[in-house]
Protein backbone atom coordinates (compact mmCIF):
# COMPACT_ATOMS: atom_id res chain seq x y z
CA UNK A 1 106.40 -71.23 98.15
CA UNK A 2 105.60 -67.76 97.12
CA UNK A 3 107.83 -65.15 97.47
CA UNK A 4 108.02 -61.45 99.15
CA UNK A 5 107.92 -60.00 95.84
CA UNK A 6 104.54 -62.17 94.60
CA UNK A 7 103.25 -61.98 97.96
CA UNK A 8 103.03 -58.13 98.38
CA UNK A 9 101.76 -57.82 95.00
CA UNK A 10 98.72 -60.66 95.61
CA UNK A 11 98.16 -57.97 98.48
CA UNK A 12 98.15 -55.21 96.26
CA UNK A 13 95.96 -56.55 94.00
CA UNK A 14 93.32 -57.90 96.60
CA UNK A 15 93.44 -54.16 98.19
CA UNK A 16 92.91 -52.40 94.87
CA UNK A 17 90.22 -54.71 94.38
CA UNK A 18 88.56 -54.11 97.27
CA UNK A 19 88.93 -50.47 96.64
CA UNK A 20 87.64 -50.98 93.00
CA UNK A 21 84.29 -52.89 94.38
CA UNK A 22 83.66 -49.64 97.57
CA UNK A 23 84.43 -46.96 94.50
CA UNK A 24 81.93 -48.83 91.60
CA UNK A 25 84.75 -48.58 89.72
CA UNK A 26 85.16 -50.79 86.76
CA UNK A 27 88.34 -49.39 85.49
CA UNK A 28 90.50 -49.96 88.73
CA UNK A 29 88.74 -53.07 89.27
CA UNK A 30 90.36 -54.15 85.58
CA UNK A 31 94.00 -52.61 86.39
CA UNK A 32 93.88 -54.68 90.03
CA UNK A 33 93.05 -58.21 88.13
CA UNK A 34 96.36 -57.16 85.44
CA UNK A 35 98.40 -56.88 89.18
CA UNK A 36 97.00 -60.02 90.01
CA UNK A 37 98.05 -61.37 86.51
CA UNK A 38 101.32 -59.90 87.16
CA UNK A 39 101.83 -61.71 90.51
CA UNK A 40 100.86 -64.79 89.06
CA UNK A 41 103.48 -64.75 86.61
CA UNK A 42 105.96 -64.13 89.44
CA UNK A 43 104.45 -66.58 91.34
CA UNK A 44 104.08 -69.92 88.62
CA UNK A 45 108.29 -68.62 87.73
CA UNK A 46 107.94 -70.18 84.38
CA UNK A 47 108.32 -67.14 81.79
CA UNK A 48 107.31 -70.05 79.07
CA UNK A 49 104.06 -70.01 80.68
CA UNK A 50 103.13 -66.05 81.71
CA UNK A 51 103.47 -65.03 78.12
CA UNK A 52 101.39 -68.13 76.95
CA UNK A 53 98.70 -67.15 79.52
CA UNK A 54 99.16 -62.81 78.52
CA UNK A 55 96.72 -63.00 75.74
CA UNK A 56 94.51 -64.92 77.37
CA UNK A 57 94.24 -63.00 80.43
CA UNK A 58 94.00 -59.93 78.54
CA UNK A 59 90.63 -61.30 76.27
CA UNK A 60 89.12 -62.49 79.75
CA UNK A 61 89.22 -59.19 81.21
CA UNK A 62 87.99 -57.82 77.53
CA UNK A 63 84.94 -60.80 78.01
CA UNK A 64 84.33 -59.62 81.80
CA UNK A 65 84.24 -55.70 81.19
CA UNK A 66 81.75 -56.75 78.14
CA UNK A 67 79.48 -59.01 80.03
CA UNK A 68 79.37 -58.73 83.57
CA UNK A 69 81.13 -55.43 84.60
CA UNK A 70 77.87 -53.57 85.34
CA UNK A 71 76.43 -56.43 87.77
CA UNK A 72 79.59 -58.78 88.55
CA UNK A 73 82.17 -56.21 90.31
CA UNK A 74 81.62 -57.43 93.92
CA UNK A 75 81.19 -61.05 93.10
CA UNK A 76 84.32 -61.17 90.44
CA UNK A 77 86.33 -58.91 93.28
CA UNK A 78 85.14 -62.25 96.18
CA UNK A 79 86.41 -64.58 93.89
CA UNK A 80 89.53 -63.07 92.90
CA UNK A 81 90.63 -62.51 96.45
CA UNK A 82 89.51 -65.86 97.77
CA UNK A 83 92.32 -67.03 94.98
CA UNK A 84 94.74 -64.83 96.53
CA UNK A 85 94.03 -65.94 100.33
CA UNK A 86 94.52 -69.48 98.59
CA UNK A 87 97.78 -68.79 97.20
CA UNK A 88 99.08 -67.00 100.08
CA UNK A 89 97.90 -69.98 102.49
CA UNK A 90 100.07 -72.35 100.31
């Protein structure tokens, strides 16, 4: 079950990514997938496990922006939001 709270910000984060991918850019693209970290945290409710996952998170985006932001926006942004239609279709 996800609630109101994780649900509207799995929205948030799918629309800012979709904005992120029509805009080019890479910046907003990288503060949407933190929102989606954030709603994931609220989401899994285990506090134990958001800050064990925090760093990790945070070096993925690092690896993304250094690797595949110029060519990988649109096709990170699919993949992200197919996660979030997943989540939000239990």
């Amino acid at each position: 079950y996800v609630t109101r709270e994780a649900a509207d910000l799995f929205h948030e984060a799918a629309l800012a990514m979709q904005k992120a991918v029509i805009s080019g850019n890479v910046l907003s693209f990288i503060q949407a997938d933190k929102l989606l970290d954030e709603a994931l945290a609220i989401a899994a409710d285990n506090s134990f496990a958001a800050r064990v996952a925090a760093p990790l998170q945070t070096h993925s985006r690092r690896f993304w922006f250094r690797y595949k932001a110029d060519t990988g926006l649109a096709e990170s942004a699919e993949h992200h939001v197919a996660l979030i239609r997943s989540i939000l279709d239990g």
